[in-house]
Protein backbone atom coordinates (compact mmCIF):
# COMPACT_ATOMS: atom_id res chain seq x y z
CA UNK A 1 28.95 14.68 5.31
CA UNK A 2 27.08 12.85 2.26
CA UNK A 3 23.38 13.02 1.44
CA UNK A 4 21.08 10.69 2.74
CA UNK A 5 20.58 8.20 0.21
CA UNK A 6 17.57 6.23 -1.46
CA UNK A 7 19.60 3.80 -4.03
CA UNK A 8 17.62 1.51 -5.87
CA UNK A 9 19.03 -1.91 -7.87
CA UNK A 10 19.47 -2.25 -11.11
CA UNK A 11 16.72 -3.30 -13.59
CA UNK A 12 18.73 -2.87 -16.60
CA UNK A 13 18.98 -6.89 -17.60
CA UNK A 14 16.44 -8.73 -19.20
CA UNK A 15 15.65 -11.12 -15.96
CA UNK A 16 15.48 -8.11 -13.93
CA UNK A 17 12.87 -6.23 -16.08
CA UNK A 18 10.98 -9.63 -16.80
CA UNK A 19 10.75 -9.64 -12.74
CA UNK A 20 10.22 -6.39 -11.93
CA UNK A 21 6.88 -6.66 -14.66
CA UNK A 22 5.23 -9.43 -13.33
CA UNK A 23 5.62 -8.67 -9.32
CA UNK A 24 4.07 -5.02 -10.80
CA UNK A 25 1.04 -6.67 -12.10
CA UNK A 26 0.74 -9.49 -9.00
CA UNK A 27 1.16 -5.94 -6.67
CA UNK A 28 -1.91 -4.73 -8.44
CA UNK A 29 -3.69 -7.56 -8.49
CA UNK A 30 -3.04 -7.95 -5.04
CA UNK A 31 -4.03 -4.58 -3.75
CA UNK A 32 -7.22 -4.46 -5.13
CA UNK A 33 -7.97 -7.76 -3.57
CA UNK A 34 -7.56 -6.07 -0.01
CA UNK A 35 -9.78 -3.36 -0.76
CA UNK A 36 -12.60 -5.87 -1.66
CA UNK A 37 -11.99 -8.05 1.41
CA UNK A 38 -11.67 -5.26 3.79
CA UNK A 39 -15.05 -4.23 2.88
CA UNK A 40 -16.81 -7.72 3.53
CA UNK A 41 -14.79 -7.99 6.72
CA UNK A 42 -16.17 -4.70 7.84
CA UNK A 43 -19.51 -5.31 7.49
CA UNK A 44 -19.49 -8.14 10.40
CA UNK A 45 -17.17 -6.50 12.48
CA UNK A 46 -15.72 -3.06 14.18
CA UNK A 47 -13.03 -0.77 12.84
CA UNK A 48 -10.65 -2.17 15.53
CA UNK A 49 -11.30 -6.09 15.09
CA UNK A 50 -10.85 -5.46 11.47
CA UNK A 51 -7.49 -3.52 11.65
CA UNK A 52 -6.04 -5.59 14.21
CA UNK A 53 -6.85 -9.31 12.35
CA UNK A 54 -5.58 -8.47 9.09
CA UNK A 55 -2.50 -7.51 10.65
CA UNK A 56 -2.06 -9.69 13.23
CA UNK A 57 -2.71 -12.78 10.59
CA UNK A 58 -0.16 -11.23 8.43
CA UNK A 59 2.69 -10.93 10.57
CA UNK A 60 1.80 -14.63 11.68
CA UNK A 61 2.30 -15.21 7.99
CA UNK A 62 5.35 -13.66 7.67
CA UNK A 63 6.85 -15.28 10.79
CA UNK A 64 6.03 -18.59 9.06
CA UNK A 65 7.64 -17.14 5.95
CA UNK A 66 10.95 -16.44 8.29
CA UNK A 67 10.80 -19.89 10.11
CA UNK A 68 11.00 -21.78 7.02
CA UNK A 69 13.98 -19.83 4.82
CA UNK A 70 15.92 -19.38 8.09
CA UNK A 71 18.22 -22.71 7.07
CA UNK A 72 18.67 -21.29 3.94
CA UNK A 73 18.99 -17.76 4.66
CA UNK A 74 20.77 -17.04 8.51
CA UNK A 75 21.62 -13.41 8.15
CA UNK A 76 19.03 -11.51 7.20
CA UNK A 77 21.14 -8.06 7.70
CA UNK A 78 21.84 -5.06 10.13
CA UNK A 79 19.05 -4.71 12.92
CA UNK A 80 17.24 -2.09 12.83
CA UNK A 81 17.89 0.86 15.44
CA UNK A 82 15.13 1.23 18.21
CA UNK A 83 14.17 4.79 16.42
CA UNK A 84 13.82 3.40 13.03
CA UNK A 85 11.76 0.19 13.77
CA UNK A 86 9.23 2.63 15.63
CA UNK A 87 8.81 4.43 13.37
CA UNK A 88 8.33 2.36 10.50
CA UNK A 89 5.64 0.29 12.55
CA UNK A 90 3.87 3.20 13.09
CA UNK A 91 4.11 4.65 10.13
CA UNK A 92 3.69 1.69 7.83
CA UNK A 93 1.57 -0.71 9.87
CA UNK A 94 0.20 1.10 12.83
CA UNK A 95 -0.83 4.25 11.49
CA UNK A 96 -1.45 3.61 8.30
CA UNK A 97 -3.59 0.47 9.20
CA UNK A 98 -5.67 2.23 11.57
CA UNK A 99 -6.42 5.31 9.36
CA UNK A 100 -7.19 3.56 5.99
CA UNK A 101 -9.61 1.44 7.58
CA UNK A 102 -11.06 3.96 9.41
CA UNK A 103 -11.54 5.83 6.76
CA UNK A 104 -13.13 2.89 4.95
CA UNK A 105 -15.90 2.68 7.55
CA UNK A 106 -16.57 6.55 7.83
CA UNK A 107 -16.83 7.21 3.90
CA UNK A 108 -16.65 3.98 2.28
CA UNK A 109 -13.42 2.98 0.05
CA UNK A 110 -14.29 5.83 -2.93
CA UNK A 111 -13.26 8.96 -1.20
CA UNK A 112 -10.45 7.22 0.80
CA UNK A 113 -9.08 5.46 -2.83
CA UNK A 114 -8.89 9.11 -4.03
CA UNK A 115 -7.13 10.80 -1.54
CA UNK A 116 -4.77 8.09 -1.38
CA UNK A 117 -3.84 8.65 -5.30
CA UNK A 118 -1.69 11.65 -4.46
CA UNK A 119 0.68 8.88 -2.73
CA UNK A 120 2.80 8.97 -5.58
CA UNK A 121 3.36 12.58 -5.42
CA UNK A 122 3.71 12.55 -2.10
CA UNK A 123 6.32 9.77 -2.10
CA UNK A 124 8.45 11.50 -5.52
CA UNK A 125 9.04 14.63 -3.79
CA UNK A 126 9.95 12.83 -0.57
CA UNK A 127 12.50 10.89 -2.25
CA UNK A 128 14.01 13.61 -3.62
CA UNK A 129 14.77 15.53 -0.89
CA UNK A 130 15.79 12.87 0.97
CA UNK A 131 18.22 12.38 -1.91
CA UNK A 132 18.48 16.23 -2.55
CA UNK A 133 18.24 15.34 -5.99
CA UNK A 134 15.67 17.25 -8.55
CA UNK A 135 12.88 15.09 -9.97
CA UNK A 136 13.07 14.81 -13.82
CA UNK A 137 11.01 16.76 -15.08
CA UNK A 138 9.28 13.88 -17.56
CA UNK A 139 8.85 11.80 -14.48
CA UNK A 140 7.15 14.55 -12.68
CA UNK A 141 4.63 15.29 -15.29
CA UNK A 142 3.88 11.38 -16.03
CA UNK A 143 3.22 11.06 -12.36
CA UNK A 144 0.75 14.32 -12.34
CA UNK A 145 -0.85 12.59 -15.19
CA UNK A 146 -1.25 9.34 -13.89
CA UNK A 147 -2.98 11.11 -10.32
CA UNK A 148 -5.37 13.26 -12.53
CA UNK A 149 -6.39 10.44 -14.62
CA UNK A 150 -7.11 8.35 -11.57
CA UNK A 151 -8.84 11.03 -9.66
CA UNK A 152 -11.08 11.42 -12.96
CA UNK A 153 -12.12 7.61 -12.43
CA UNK A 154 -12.76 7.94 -9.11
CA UNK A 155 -14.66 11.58 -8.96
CA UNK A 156 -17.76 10.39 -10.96
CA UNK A 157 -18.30 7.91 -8.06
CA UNK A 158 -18.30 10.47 -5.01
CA UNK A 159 -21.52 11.18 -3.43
CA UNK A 160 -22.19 14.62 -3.12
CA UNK A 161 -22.87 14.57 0.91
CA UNK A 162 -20.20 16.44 3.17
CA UNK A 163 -21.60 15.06 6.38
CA UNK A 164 -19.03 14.37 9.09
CA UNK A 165 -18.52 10.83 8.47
CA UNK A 166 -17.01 11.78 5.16
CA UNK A 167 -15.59 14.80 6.63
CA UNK A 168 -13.49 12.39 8.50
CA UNK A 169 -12.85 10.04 6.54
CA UNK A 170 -11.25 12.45 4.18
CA UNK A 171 -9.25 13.38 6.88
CA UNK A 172 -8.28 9.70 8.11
CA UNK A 173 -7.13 9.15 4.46
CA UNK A 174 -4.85 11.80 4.37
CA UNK A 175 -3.24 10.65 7.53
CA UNK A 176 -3.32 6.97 5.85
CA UNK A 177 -2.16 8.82 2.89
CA UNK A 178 1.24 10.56 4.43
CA UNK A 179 1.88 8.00 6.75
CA UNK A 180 2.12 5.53 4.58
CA UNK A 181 4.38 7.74 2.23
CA UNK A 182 6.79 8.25 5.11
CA UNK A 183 6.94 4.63 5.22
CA UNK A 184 8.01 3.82 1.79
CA UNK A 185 10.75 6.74 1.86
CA UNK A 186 11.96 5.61 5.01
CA UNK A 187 12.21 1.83 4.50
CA UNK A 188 14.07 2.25 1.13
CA UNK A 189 16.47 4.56 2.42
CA UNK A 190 16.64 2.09 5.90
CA UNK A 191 17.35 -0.87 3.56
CA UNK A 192 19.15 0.62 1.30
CA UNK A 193 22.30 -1.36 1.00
CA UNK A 194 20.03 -4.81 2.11
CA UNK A 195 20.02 -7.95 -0.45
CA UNK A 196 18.43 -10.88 0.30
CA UNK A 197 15.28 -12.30 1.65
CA UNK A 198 12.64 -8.98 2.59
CA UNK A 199 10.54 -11.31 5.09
CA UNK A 200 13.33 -10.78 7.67
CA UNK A 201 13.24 -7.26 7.24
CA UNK A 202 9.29 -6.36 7.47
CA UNK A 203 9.06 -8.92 10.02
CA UNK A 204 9.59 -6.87 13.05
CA UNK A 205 8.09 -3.96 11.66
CA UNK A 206 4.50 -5.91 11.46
CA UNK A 207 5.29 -7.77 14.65
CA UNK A 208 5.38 -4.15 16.55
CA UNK A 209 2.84 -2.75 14.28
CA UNK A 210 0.41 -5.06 15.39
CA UNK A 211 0.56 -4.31 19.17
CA UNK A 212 -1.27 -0.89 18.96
CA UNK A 213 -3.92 -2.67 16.93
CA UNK A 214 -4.50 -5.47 18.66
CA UNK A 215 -4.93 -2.73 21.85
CA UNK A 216 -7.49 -1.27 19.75
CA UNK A 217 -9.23 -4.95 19.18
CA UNK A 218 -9.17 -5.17 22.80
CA UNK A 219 -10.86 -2.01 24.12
CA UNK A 220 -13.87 -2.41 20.88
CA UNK A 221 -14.55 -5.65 22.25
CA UNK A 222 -14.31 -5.22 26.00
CA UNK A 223 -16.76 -2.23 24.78
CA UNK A 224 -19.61 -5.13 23.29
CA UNK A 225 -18.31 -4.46 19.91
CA UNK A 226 -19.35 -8.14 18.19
CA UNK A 227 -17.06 -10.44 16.18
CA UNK A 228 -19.27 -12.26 13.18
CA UNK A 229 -17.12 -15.95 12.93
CA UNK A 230 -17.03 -15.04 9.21
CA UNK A 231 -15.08 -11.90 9.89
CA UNK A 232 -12.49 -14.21 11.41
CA UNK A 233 -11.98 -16.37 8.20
CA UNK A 234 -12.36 -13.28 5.62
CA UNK A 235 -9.60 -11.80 7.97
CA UNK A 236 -7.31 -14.81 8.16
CA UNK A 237 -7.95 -15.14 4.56
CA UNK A 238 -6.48 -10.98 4.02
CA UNK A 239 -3.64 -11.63 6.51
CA UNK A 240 -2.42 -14.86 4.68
CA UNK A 241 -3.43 -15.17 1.72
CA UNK A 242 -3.52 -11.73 0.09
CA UNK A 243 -1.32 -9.20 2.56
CA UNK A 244 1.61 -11.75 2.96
CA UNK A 245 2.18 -11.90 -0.53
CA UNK A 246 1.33 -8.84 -1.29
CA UNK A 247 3.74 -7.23 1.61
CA UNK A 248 6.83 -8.99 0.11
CA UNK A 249 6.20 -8.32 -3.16
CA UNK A 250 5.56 -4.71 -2.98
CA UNK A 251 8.88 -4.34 -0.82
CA UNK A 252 11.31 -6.31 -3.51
CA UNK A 253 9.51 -3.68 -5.47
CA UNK A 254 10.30 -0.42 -3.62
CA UNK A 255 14.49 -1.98 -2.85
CA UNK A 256 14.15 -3.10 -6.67
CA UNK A 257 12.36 0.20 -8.08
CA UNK A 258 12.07 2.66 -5.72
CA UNK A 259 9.17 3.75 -3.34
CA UNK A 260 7.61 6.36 -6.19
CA UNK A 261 7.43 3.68 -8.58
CA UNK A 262 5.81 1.17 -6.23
CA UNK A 263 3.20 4.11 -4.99
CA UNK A 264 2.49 4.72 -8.83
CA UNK A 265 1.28 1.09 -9.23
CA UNK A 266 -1.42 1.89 -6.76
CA UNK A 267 -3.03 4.11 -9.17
CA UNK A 268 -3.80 1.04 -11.39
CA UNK A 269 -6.30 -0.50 -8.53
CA UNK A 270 -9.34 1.65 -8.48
CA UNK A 271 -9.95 0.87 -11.96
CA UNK A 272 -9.11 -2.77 -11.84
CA UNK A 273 -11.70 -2.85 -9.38
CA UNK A 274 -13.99 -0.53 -11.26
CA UNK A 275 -13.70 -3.00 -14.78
CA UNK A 276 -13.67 -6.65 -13.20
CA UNK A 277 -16.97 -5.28 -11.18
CA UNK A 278 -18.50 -4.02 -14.02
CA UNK A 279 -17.57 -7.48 -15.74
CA UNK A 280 -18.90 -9.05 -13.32
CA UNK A 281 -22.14 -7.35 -12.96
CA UNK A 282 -21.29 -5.75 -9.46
CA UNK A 283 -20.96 -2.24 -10.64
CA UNK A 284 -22.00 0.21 -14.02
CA UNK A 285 -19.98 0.07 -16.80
CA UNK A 286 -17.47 3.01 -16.43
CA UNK A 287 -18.54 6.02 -18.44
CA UNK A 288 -16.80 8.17 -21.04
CA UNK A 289 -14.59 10.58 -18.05
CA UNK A 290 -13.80 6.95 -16.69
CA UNK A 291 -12.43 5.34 -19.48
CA UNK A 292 -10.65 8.69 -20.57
CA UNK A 293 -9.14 8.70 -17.16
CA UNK A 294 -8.01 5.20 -17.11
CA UNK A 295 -6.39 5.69 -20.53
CA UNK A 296 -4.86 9.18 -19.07
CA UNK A 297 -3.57 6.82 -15.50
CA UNK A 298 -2.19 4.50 -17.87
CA UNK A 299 -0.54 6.49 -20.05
CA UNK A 300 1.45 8.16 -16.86
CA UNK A 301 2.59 5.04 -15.61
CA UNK A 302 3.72 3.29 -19.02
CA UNK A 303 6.03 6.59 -19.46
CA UNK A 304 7.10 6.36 -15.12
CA UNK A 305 7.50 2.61 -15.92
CA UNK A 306 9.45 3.13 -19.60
CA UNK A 307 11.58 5.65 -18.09
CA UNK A 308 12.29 2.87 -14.92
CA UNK A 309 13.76 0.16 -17.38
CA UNK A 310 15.69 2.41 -19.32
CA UNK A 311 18.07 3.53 -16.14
């Protein structure tokens, strides 16, 4: 019997690599967007409401995505089996949905940002055994590199309370954390001989998703949890305008690249936050163990991302 498998295409032409660059810098652009607008959703409405609309909105997206390329593009592959689609949905819209927000609202998105840096990690090793393949050791150390420098960023900004809200939400971003590592793994090695549209494919996944979540919504509301009408746009405005891209460009990213290399482009976020708030006036400037960490984070991922265009 042969290995599981988690094959990857090529990015060895020049169209490819030009590609595979600029959806990694819309990705990042993109995922520090949600972080912003989760946090201004949250403040006029409950965990629940929150984690339910921005998911709910997105798989409406993505169904209008479908609708419109399905003249174009009528197969969109194998189904998935009953198994795998459950488990992706929880994994990678469910769970993970559920958990990072919550941990959002118990310890705000500083903690929760750095527990979720050890993604990549997480999601290298996973692949590999999955593959049961060794990691190169360059790639290894790059990644290690990139995770310290980010957690360096991110460290200077942690209060130094250990109440029970942050507690928890230390341990609802570790759930976020793994879960949504599982997911990456598991929908690369799923789609692993898929080309073609990804809308089709993630479709499903976010339609099922959504139906624990929207449970959730239910029973917050039923409970006199309020809805601010602002919520409502800032969540229709995450669903489609930032999660819909941002969902099918981070999975042509993990088929293209591989699931470690799209987790390592999360590590770029916290500081693209940190530095256009700081530009902006919203934040302090970051200080010396900042930058130094940036630099470090960067330096990981340039080798990761060097290494990635030379296979």
């Amino acid at each position: 019997m042969s290995a599981p498998r988690v094959t990857t295409r090529s990015v060895s032409s020049s169209t490819d690599r030009v590609r595979l660059a600029l959806e990694s810098v819309a990705l990042v652009v993109l995922l520090a967007a949600t972080w912003v607008i989760a946090g201004i959703a949250l403040e006029g409405s409950g965990v629940g409401v929150v984690s339910a609309g921005r998911t709910a909105f997105a798989a409406l997206g993505l169904l209008a995505v479908v609708s419109l390329a399905r003249s174009s593009s009528p197969r969109s592959g194998p189904r998935y089996t009953g198994w795998q689609l459950v488990i992706l949905a929880v994994t990678g819209v469910a769970g993970y949905t559920m958990l990072s927000t919550l941990a959002i609202a118990l310890a705000g998105p500083t903690i929760p940002s750095l527990v979720l840096a050890l993604s990549p990690a997480v999601v290298l090793l996973l692949e590999s055994a999955l593959a049961r393949t060794r990691v190169h050791p360059l790639v290894l150390a790059a990644t290690l590199s990139a995770i310290t420098g980010a957690a360096l960023y991110v460290a200077p900004r942690v209060d130094g309370g250990a109440g029970a809200s942050v507690v928890g939400g230390v341990l609802a971003a570790l759930g976020a954390m793994l879960s949504v590592s599982v997911y990456g793994v598991l929908f690369a090695h799923v789609n692993r001989d898929h080309s073609g549209p990804v809308a089709p494919r993630i479709l499903p996944v976010f339609a099922l998703g959504s139906v624990p979540l929207v449970v959730w919504a239910v029973i917050e509301v039923s409970s006199g949890e309020s809805i601010a009408p602002v919520s409502i746009a800032v969540l229709a405005l995450l669903g489609l305008g930032i999660y819909v891209p941002g969902y099918l460009v981070q999975h042509r990213i993990i088929l293209a690249a591989g699931p470690s290399y799209a987790a390592l482009l999360g590590l770029a976020v916290p500081p693209l936050v940190g530095i256009a708030s700081a530009f902006l006036g919203l934040a302090a400037v970051p200080g010396a163990v900042q930058v130094f960490g940036i630099a470090l984070t960067l330096v990981g991922m340039l080798v990761v991302i060097g290494m990635k265009f030379r296979a």
